[in-house]
Protein backbone atom coordinates (compact mmCIF):
# COMPACT_ATOMS: atom_id res chain seq x y z
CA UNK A 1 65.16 39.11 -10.66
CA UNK A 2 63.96 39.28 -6.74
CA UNK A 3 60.84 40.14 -5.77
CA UNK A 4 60.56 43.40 -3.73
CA UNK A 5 59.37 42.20 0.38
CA UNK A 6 56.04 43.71 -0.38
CA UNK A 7 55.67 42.22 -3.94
CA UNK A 8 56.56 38.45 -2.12
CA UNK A 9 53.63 39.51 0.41
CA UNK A 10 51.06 40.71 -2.10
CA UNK A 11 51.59 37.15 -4.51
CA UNK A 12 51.04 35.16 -1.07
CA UNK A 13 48.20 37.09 0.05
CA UNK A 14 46.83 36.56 -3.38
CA UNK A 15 47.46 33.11 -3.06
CA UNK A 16 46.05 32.65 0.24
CA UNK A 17 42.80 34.18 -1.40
CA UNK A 18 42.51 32.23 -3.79
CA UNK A 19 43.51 28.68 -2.16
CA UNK A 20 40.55 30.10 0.63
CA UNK A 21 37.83 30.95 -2.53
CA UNK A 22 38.60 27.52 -4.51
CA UNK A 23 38.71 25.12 -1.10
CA UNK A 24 37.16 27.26 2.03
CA UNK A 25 33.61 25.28 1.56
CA UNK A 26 34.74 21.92 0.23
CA UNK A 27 37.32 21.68 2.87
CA UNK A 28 34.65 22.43 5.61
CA UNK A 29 32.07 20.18 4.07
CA UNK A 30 35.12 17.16 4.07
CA UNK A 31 35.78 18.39 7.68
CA UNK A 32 32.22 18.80 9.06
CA UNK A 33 31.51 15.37 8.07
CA UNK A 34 34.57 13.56 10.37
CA UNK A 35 34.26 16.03 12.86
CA UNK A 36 31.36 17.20 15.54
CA UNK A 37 32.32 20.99 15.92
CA UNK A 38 31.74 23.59 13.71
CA UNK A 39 35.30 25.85 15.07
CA UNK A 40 37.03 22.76 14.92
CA UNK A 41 35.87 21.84 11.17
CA UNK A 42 37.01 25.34 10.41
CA UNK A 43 40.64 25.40 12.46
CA UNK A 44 41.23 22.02 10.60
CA UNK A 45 40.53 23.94 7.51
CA UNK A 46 42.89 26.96 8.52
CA UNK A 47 45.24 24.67 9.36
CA UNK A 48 45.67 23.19 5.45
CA UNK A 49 46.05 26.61 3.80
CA UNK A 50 48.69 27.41 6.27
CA UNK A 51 50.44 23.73 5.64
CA UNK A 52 50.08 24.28 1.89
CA UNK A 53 51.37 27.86 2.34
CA UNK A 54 54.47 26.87 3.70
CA UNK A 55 54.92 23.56 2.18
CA UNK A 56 53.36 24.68 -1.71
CA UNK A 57 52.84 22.02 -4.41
CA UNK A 58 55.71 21.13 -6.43
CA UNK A 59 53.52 20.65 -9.40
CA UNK A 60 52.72 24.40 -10.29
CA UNK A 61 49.36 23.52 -9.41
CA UNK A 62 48.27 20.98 -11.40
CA UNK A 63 47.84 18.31 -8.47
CA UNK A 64 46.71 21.04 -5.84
CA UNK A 65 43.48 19.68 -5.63
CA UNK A 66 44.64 16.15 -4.71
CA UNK A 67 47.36 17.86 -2.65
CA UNK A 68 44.84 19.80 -0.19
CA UNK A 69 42.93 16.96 0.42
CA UNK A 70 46.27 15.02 0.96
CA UNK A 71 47.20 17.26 3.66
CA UNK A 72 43.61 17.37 5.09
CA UNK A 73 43.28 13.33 5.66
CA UNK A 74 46.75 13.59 7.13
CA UNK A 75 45.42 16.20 9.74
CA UNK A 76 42.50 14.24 10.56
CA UNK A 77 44.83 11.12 11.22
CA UNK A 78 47.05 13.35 13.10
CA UNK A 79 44.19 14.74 15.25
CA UNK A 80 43.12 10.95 15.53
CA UNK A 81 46.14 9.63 17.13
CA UNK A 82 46.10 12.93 19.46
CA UNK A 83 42.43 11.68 20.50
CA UNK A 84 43.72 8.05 20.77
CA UNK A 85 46.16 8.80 23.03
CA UNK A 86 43.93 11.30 25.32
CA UNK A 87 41.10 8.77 25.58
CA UNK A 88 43.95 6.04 26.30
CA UNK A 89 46.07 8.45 29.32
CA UNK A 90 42.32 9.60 30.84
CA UNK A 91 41.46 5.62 31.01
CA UNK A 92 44.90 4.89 32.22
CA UNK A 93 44.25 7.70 34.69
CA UNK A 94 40.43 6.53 36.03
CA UNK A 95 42.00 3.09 36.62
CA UNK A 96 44.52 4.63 39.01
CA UNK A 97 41.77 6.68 40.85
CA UNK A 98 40.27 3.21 41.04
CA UNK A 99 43.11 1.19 42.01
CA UNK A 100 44.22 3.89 44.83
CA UNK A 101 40.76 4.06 46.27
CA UNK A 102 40.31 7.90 45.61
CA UNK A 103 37.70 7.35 43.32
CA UNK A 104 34.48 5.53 43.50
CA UNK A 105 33.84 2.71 40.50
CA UNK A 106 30.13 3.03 41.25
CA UNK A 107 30.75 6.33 40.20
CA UNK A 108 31.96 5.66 36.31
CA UNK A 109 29.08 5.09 33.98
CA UNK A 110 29.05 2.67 31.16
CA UNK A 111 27.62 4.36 27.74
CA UNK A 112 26.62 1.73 25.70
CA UNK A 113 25.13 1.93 22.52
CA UNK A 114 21.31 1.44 23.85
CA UNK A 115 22.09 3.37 26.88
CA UNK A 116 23.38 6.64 24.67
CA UNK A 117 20.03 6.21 22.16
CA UNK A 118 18.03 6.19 25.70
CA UNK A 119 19.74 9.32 26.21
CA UNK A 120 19.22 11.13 22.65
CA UNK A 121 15.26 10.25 22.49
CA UNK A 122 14.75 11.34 26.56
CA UNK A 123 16.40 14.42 25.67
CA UNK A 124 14.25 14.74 22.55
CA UNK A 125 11.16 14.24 24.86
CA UNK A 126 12.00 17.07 26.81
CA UNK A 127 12.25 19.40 24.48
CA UNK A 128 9.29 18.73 22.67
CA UNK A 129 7.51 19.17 26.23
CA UNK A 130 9.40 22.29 26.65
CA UNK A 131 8.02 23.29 23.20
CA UNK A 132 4.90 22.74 24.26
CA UNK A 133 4.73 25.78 26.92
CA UNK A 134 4.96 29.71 26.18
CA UNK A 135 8.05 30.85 24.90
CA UNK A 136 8.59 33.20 27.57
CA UNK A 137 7.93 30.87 29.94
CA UNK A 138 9.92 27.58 28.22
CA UNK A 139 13.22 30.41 28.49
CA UNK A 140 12.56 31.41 31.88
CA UNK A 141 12.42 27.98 32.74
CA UNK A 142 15.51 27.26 30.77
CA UNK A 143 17.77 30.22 32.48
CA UNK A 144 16.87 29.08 36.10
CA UNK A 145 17.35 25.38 35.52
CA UNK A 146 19.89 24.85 32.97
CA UNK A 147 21.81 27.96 32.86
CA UNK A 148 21.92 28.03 36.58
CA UNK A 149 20.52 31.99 36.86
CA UNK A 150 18.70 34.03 39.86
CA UNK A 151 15.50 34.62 39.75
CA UNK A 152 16.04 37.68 40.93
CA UNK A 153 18.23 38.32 37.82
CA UNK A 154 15.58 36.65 35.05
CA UNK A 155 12.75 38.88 36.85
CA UNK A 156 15.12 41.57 35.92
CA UNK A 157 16.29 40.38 32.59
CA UNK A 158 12.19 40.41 31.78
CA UNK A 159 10.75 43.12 33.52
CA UNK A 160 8.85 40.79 35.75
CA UNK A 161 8.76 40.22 39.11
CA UNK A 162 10.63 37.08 41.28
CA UNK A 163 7.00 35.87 42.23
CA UNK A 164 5.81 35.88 38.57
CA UNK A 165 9.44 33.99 37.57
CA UNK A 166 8.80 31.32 40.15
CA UNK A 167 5.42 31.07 38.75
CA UNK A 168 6.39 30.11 35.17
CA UNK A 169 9.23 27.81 36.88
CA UNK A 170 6.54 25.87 38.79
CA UNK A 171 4.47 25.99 35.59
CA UNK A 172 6.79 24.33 33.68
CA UNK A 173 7.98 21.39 36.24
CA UNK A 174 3.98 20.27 36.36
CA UNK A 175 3.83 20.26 33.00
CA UNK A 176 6.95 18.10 32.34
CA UNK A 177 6.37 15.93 35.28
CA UNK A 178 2.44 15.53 34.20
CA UNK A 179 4.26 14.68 31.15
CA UNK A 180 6.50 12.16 32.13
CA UNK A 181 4.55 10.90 35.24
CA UNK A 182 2.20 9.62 32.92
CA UNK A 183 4.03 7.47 30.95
């Protein structure tokens, strides 16, 4: 006996529903943890329940939680050697900018290991000087320099006026350099 087309429908949205309820936050926990971004911990995630959709286990389910996690280690070596080979073709690329004089090797920074920690705790300085400071005036502060905004357009974004925005600007700089000057 065939299923009717929206009978065949209905059993695979009910299976998509439940494969999403039973694995959704396991999936994403297994995913956050190999991977830094939050969409891309969740496409990886979309991405098994449409491979196991289309490619269903052949054990009427008694494997399928060994199965999902099957298919999600073989995305994440997938996406590795995807990675691999950008990191390898932008390297390979650098090199000829080098080699053909349009690019400077002055200009190509090395990121060690002590060099990236250097980077993590100044950042963490900086924002615990920036929490120092009023809130309005830490976001003004953080709109003009970092999010690259007018003044004219924060002044109007706050109801205050340019002169007061370039104020809390100037406020902020002597307080970070005071800050880090005195170190």
């Amino acid at each position: 006996m065939h299923q009717r087309p929206q009978e065949a429908d209905s059993g695979a949205t009910d299976q998509a529903t439940d494969l999403d309820r039973k694995f959704r936050a396991p999936l994403l926990a297994y995913f956050s943890k190999r991977v830094l971004n939050r969409n891309e911990a969740e496409d990886l995630t979309q991405e098994v329940f449409i491979r196991l959709l289309h490619h269903p286990d052949r054990n009427g389910g008694q494997t399928v939680e060994a199965y999902v996690f099957t298919i999600a280690a073989n995305l994440l070596r997938d996406r590795a050697k995807s990675v691999s080979g950008m990191v390898d073709r932008t390297s390979q690329n650098v090199d000829l900018l080098v080699e053909t004089g349009h690019y400077s090797p002055s200009l190509i920074e090395d990121r060690d290991p002590e060099r990236v920690l250097l980077g993590k705790e100044t950042i963490e300085d900086v924002l615990e000087a920036l929490g120092e400071l009023s809130e309005r005036t830490r976001d003004v502060f953080i709109l003009a320099r970092l999010e690259a905004m007018q003044h004219r357009e924060i002044a109007d974004m706050y109801g205050i006026s340019v002169s007061s925005v370039e104020k809390m600007i100037m406020k902020a700089m002597v307080h970070l350099g005071a800050r880090f000057l005195a170190r």
